[in-house]
C-alpha atoms as a PDB file:
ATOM      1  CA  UNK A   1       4.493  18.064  -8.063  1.00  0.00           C
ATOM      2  CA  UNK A   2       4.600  21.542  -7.052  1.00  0.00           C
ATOM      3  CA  UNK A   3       5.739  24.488  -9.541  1.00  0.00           C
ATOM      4  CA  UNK A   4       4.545  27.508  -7.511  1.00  0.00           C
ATOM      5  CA  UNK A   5       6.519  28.705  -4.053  1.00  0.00           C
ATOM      6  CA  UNK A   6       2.456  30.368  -3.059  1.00  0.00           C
ATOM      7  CA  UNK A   7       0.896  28.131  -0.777  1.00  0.00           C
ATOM      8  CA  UNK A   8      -2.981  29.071  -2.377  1.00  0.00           C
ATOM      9  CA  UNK A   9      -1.785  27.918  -5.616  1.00  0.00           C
ATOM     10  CA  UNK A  10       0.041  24.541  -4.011  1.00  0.00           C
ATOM     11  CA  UNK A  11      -3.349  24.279  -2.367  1.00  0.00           C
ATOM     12  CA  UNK A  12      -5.149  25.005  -5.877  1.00  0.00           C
ATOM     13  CA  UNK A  13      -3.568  22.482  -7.336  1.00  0.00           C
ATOM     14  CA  UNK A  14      -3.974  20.049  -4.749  1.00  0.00           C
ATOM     15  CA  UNK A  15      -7.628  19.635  -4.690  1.00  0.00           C
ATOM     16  CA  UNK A  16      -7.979  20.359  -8.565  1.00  0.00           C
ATOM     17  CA  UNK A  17      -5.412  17.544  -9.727  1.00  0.00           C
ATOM     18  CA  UNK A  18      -6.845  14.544 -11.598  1.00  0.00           C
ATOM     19  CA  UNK A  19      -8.087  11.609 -10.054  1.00  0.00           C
ATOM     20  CA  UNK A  20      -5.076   9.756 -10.916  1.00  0.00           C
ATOM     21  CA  UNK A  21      -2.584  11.262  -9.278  1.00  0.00           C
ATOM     22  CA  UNK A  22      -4.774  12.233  -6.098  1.00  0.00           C
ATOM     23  CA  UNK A  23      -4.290   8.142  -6.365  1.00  0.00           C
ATOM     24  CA  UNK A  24      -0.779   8.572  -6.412  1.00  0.00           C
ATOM     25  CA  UNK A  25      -0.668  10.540  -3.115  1.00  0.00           C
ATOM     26  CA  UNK A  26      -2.426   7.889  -1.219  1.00  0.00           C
ATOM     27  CA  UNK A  27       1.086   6.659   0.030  1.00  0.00           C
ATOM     28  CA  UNK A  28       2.289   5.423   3.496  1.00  0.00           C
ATOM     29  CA  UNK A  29       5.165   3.964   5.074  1.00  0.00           C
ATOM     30  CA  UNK A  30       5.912   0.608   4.974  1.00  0.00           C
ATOM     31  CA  UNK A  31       6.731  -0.942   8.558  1.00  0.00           C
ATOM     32  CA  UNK A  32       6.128  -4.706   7.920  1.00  0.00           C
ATOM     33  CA  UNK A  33       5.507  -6.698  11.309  1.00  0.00           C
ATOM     34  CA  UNK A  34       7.587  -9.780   9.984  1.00  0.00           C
ATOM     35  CA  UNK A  35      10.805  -8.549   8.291  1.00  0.00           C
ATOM     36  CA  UNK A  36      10.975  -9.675   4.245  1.00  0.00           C
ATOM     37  CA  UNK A  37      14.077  -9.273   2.500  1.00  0.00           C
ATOM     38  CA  UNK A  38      12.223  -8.988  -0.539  1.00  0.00           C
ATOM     39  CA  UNK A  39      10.958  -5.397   0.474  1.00  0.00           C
ATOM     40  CA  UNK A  40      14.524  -3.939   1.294  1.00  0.00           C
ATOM     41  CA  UNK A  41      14.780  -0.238   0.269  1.00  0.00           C
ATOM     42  CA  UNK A  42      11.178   0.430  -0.420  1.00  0.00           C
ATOM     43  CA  UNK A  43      10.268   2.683   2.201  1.00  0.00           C
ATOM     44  CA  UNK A  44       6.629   3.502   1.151  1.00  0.00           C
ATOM     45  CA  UNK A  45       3.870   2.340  -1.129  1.00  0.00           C
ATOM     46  CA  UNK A  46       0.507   2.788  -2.663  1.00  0.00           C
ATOM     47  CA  UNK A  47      -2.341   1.798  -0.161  1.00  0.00           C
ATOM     48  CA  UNK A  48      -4.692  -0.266  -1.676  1.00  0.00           C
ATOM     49  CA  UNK A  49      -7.748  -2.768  -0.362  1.00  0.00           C
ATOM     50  CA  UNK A  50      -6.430  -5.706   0.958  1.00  0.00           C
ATOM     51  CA  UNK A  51      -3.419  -4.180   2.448  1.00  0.00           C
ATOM     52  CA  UNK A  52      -3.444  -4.113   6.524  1.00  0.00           C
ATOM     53  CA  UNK A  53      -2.326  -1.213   8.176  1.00  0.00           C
ATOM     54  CA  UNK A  54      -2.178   0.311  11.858  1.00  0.00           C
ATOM     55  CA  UNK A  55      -3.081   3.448  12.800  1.00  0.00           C
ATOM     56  CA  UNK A  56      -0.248   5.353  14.250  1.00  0.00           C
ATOM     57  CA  UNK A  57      -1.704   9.045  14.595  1.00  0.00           C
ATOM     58  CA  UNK A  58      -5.122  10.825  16.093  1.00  0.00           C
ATOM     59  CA  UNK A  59      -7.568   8.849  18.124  1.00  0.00           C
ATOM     60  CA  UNK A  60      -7.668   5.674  16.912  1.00  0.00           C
ATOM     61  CA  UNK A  61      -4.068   4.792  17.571  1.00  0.00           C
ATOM     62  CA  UNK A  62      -3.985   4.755  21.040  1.00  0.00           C
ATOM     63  CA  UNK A  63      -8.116   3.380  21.628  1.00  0.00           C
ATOM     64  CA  UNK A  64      -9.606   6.661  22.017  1.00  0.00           C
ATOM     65  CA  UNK A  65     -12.259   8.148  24.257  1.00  0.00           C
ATOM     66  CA  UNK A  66     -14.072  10.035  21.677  1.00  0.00           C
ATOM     67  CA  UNK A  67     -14.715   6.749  19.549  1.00  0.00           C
ATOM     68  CA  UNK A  68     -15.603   5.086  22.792  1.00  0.00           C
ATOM     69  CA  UNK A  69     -12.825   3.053  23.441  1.00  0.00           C
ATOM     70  CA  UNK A  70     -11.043   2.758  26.480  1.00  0.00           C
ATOM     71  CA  UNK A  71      -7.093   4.940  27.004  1.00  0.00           C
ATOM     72  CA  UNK A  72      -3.974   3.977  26.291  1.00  0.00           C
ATOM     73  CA  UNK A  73      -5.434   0.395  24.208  1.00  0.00           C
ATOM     74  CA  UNK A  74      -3.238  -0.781  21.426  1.00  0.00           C
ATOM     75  CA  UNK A  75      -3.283   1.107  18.212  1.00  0.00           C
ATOM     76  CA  UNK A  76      -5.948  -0.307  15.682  1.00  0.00           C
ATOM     77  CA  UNK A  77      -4.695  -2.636  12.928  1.00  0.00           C
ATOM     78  CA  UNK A  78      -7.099  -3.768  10.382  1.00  0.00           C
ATOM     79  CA  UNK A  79      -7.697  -4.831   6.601  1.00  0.00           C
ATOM     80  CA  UNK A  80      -8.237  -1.677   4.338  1.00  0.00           C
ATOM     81  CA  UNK A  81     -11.787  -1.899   2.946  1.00  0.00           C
ATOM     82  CA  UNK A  82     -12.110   1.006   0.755  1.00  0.00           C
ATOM     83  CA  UNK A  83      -9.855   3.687  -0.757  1.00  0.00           C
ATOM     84  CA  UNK A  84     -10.906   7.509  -0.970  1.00  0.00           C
ATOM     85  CA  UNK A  85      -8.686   8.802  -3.360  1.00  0.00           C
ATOM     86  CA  UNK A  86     -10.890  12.099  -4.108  1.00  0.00           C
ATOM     87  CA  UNK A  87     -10.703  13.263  -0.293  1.00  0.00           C
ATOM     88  CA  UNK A  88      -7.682  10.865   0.814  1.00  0.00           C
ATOM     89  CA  UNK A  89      -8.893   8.815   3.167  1.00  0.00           C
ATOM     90  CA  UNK A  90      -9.097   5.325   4.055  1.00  0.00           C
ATOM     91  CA  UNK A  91     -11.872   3.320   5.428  1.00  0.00           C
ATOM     92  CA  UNK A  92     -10.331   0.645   7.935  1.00  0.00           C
ATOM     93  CA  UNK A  93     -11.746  -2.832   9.047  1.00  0.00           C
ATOM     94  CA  UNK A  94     -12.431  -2.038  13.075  1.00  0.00           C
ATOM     95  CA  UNK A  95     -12.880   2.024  13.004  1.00  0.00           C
ATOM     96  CA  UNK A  96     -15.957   2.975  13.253  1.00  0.00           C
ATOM     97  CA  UNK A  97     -18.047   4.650  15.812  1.00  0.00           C
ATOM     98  CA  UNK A  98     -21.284   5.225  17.383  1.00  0.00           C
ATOM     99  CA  UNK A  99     -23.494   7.698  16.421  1.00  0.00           C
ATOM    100  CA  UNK A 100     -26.096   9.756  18.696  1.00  0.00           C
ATOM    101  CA  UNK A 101     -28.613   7.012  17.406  1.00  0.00           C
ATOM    102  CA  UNK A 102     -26.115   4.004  18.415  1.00  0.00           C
ATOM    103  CA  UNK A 103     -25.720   2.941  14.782  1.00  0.00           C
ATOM    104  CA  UNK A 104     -21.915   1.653  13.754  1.00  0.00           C
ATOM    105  CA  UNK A 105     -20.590   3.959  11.581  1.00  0.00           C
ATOM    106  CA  UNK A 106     -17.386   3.627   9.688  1.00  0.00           C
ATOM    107  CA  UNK A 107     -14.375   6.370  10.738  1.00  0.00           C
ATOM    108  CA  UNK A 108     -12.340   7.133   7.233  1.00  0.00           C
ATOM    109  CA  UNK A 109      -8.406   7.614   8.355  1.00  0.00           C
ATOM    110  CA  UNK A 110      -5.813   9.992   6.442  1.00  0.00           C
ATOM    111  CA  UNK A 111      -3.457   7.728   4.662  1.00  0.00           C
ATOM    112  CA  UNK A 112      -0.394   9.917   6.166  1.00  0.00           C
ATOM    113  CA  UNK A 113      -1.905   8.935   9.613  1.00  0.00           C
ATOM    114  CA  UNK A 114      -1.188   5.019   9.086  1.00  0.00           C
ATOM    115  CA  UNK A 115       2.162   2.478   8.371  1.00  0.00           C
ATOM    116  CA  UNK A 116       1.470  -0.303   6.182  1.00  0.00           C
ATOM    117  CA  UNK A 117       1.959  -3.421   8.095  1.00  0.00           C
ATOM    118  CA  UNK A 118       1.223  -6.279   5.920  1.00  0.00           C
ATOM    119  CA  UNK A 119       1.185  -6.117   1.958  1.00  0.00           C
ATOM    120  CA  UNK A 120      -1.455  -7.644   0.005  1.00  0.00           C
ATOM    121  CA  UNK A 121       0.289 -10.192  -2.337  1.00  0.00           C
ATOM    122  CA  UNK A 122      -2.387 -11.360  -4.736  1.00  0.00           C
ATOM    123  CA  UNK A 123      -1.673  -8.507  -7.454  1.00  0.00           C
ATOM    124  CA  UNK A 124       1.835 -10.368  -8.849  1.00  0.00           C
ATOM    125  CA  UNK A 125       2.614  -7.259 -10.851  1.00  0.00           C
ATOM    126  CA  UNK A 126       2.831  -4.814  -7.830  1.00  0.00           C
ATOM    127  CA  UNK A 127       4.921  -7.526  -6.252  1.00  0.00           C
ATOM    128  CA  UNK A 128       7.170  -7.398  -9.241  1.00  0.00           C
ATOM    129  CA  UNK A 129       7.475  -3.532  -9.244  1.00  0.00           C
ATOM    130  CA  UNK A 130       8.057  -3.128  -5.185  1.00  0.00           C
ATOM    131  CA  UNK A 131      10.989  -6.339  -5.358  1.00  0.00           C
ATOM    132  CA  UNK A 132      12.133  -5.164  -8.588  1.00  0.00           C
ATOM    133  CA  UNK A 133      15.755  -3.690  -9.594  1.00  0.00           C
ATOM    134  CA  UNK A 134      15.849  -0.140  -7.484  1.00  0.00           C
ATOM    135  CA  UNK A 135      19.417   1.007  -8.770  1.00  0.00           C
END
């Protein structure tokens, strides 16, 4: 990805790379609640809608005063609704939070802030690429 040792130009190139491979970066780890022996060796993927995730970093993992949740709650797990892939973020079923006017509004999550807990299965060829041959 990066060519250049100068962090500008890493930066540069960053937010100037096409849309498809800011796409690309949109990757967490996999940490699948039930264990599948199909998924061995993969140790991240491609978010994408329909995957659920949890929240394992900032203010939503842990319920969060500023969002007006109450301390130490269990992280937020939740269906991913929407994909960012120009700023990187993902909008999660469950964060939001209340604005000065007490109007739900949704709370868009870093992808490298998340683990993907459950895989959504209904695209068979991204099935077929994650359980294919990985020699």
């Amino acid at each position: 990805m990066v060519k250049s040792m100068k962090p500008g130009k890493q930066r540069k190139a960053h937010f100037n790379a096409p849309m498809h491979e800011k796409r690309k970066r949109l990757t967490a780890r996999l940490q699948l609640d039930k264990p599948d022996s199909r998924f061995d060796g993969v140790r991240s993927v491609t978010v994408r809608v329909g995957d659920t995730v949890r929240i394992i970093r900032g203010d939503l993992s842990n319920g969060g005063k500023r969002h007006g949740g109450k301390r130490n709650a269990d992280p937020l797990s939740g269906s991913v609704l929407r994909v960012d892939s120009n700023k990187g973020r993902l909008f999660i079923e469950g964060a939001k939070a209340s604005k000065s006017d007490n109007k739900e509004e949704a709370v868009p999550v870093h992808a490298s802030n998340v683990v993907v807990v459950k895989i959504d299965e209904t695209d068979k060829l991204r099935i077929q690429q994650l359980t294919g041959n990985r020699s």
